[in-house]
Structure formats: C-alpha cells, structure tokens
Protein backbone atom coordinates (compact mmCIF):
# COMPACT_ATOMS: atom_id res chain seq x y z
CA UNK A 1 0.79 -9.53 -4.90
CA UNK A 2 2.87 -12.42 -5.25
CA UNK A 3 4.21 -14.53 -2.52
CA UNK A 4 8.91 -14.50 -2.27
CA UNK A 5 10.72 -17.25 -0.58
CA UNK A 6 14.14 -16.90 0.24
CA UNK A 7 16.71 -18.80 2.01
CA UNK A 8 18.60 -16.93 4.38
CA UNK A 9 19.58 -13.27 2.88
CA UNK A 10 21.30 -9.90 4.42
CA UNK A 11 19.56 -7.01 5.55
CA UNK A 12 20.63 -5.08 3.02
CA UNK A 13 18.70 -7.90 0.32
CA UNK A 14 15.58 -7.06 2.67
CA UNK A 15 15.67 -3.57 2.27
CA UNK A 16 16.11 -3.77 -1.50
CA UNK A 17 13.41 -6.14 -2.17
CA UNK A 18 11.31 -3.78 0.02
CA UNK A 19 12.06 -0.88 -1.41
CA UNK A 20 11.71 -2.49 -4.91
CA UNK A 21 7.92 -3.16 -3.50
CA UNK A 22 7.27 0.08 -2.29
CA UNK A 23 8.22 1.34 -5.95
CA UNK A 24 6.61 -0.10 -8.09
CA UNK A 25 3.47 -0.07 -6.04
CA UNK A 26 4.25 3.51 -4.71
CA UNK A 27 1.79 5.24 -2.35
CA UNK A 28 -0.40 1.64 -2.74
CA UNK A 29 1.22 -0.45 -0.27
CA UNK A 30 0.92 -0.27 3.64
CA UNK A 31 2.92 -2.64 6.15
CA UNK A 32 0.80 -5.48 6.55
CA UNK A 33 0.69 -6.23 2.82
CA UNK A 34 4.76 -5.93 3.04
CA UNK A 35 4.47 -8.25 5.94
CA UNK A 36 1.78 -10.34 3.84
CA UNK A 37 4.08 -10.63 0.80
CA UNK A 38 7.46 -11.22 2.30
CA UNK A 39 6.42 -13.31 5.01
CA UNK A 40 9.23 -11.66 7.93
CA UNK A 41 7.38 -9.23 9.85
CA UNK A 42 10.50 -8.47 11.56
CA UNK A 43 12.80 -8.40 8.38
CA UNK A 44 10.22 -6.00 6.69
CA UNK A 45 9.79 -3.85 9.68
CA UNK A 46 13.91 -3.30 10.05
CA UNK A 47 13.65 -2.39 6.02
CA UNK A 48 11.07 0.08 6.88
CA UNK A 49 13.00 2.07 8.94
CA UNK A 50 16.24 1.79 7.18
CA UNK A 51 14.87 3.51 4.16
CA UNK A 52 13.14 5.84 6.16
CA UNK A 53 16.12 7.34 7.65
CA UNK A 54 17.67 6.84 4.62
CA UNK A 55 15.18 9.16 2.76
CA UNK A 56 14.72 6.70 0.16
CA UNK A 57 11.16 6.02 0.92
CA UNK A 58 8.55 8.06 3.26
CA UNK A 59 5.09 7.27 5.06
CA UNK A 60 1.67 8.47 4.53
CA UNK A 61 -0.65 8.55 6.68
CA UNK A 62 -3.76 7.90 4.96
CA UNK A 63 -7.71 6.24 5.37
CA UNK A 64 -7.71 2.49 4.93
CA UNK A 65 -10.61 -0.30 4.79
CA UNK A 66 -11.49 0.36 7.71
CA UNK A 67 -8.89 2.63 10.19
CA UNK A 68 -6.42 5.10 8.86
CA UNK A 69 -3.02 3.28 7.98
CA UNK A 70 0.28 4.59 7.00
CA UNK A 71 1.17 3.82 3.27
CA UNK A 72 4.93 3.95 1.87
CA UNK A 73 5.56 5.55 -0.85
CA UNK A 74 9.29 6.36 -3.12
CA UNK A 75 10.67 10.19 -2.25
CA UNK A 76 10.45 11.92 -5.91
CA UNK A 77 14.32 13.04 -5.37
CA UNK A 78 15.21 9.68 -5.09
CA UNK A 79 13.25 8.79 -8.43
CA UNK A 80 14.78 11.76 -10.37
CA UNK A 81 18.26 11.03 -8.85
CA UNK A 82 18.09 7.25 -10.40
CA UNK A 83 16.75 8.65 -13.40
CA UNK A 84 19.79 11.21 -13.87
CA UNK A 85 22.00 8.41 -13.43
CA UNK A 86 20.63 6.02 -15.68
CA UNK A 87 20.14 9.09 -18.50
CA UNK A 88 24.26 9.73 -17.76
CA UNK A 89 25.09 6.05 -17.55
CA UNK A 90 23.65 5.49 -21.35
CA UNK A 91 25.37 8.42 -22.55
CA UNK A 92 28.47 7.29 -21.31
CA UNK A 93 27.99 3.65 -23.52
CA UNK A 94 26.99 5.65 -26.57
C-alpha cells in the first residue's frame, strides 16, 4: 500500500478515501494498515464507524499474524446497489 498526503480535508473526504480502501482491498485490510496508509489514526478511526453505521462497510473478525484482528470488508448490497446505478446511469446516456 501506498502512502496519501493531504492538506486539511472534511470528514466526509476521510470516509470516502477509506471506504475507497476498504473496497478495493475488501476483506484484506484491518485498522492498523488504514492507520498505516493514511497516517490519522483518529481520522481513520471516525471513518470506521461512520460507514459502519452507515452499512456501507462491515467488520470481520478474523486470525491475523499473530492475534485475531477485525478486517473491513464492502456489504455486497452496497456493491450491487452501485452497480444498478451505474448499469441505469449508462442506459440513460445511450
């Protein structure tokens, strides 16, 4: 994984860049190489939960190295639900 800088962003541009981590490494990725990668253990953390209780993402609990860790991973209705609407989206430009 690759190392972001950023300048000073909104929560909401935390939680999308998180969530756009969890995806495409989905069911791969635990906190600490969130934490790692953005560099904001607090800013990832607050991301965390907000797509939690949003229902965008969900945590498994799972064996790591060496302890069991909790790994995110994208909930499959979200997935379909942005596939629907891209499907619709380029029927509606053809």
């Amino acid at each position: 994984m690759t190392s972001i800088q950023f300048g000073k962003n909104s929560k909401y541009d935390w939680t999308e860049l998180v969530y756009s981590i969890v995806r495409n490494n989905s069911g791969k990725v635990t906190g600490k190489q969130l934490e790692r990668e953005i560099g904001s253990r607090y800013e990832v953390r607050y991301a965390i939960t907000r797509l939690t209780k949003e229902g965008r993402i969900k945590r498994i609990r799972g064996f790591g190295v060496d302890k069991v860790e909790f790994f995110y991973q994208v909930v499959a209705s979200e997935i379909e639900r942005r596939s629907i609407s891209h499907h619709a989206n380029r029927e509606m430009n053809s």
